[in-house]
Protein backbone atom coordinates (compact mmCIF):
# COMPACT_ATOMS: atom_id res chain seq x y z
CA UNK A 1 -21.75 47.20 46.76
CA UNK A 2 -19.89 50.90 47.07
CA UNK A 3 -21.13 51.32 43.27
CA UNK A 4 -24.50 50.37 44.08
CA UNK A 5 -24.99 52.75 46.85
CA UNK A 6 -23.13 55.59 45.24
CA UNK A 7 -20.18 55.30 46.92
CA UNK A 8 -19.03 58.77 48.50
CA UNK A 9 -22.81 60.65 47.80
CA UNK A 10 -24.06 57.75 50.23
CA UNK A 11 -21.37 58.04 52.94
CA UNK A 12 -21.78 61.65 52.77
CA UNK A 13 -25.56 61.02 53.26
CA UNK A 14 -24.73 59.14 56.43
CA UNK A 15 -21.79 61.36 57.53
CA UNK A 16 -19.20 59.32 57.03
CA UNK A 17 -17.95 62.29 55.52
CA UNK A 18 -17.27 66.48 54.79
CA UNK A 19 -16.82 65.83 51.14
CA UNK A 20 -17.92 63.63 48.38
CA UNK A 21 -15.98 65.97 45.58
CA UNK A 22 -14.04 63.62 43.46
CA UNK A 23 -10.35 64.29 43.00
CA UNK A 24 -10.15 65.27 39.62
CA UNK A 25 -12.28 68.65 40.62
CA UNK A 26 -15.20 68.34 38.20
CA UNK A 27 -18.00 66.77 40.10
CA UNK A 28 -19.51 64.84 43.03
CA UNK A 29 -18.11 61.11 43.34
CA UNK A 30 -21.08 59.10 42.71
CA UNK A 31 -21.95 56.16 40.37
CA UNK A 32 -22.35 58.02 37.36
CA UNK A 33 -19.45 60.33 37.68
CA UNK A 34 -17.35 57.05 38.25
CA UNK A 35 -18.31 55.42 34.79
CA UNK A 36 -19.56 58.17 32.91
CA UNK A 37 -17.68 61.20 33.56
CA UNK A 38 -14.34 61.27 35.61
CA UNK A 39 -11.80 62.32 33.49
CA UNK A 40 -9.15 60.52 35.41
CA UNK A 41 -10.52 57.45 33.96
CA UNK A 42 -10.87 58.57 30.62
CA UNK A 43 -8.46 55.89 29.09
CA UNK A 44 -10.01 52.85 30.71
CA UNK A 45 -13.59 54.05 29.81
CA UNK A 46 -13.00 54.16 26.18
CA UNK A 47 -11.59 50.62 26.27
CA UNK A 48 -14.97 50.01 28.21
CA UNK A 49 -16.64 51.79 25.29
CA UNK A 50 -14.85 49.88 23.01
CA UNK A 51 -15.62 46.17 24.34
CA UNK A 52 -19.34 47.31 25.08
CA UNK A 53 -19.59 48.65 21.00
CA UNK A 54 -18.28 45.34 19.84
CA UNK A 55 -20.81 43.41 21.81
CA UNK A 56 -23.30 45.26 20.64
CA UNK A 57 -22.37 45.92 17.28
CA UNK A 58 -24.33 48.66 17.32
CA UNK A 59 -24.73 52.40 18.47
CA UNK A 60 -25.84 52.17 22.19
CA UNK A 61 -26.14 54.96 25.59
CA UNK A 62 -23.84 54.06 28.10
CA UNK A 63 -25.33 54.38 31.21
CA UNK A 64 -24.96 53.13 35.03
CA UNK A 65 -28.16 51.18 34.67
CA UNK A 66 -25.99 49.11 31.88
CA UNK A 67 -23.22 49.02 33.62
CA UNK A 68 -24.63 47.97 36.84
CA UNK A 69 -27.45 45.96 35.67
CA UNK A 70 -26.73 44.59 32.40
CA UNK A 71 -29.45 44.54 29.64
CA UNK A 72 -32.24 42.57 28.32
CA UNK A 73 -31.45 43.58 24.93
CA UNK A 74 -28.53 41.30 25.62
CA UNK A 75 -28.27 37.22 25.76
CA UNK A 76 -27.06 35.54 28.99
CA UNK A 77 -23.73 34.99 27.59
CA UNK A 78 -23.66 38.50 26.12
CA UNK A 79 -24.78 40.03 29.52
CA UNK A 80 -21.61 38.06 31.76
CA UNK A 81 -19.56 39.53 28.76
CA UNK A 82 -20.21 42.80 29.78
CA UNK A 83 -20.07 41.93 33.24
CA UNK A 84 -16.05 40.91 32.72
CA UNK A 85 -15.82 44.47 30.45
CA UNK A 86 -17.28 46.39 33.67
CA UNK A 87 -14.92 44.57 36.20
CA UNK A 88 -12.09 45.12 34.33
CA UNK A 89 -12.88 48.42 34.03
CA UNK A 90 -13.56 48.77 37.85
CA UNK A 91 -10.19 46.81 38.14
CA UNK A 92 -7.73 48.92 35.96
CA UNK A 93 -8.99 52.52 37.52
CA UNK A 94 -7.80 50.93 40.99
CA UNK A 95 -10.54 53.15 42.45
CA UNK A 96 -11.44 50.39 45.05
CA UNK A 97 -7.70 49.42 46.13
């Protein structure tokens, strides 16, 4: 749910708090910075990559509509694959602990 409301950019919306500045220092903690471009995640997202390229077997754009939504490009089967690469991912940055 924290994903799908962009975590910290929401709460910051709402005042929940000062300062939605992720920890690593280069960016805003939302969504996309989360899958796309945190580099303290760098390690678990190109495992990510790596799963999501061998389901497709082809070039694709990651993006946080994929992530978060699956695609239609994608069978059923295919799409709770990519569900299990996407929780694992969420699961090995430990963000959420």
């Amino acid at each position: 749910m924290q994903l799908r409301m962009n975590f910290s950019n929401h709460l910051k919306q709402k005042g929940c708090i000062e300062d939605n500045k992720c920890s690593c220092g280069m960016g805003k903690e939302d969504t996309k910075h989360y899958f796309i471009k945190c580099t303290k995640y760098d390690t678990q997202r190109k495992e990510l990559i790596d799963n999501i390229t061998t389901l497709f077997q082809q070039r694709f754009t990651l993006s946080t509509a994929l992530l978060m939504y699956g695609s239609d490009r994608l069978t059923p089967n295919q799409n709770d694959q990519l569900f299990n690469f996407v929780y694992k991912y969420i699961n090995d940055t430990n963000r959420f602990k």
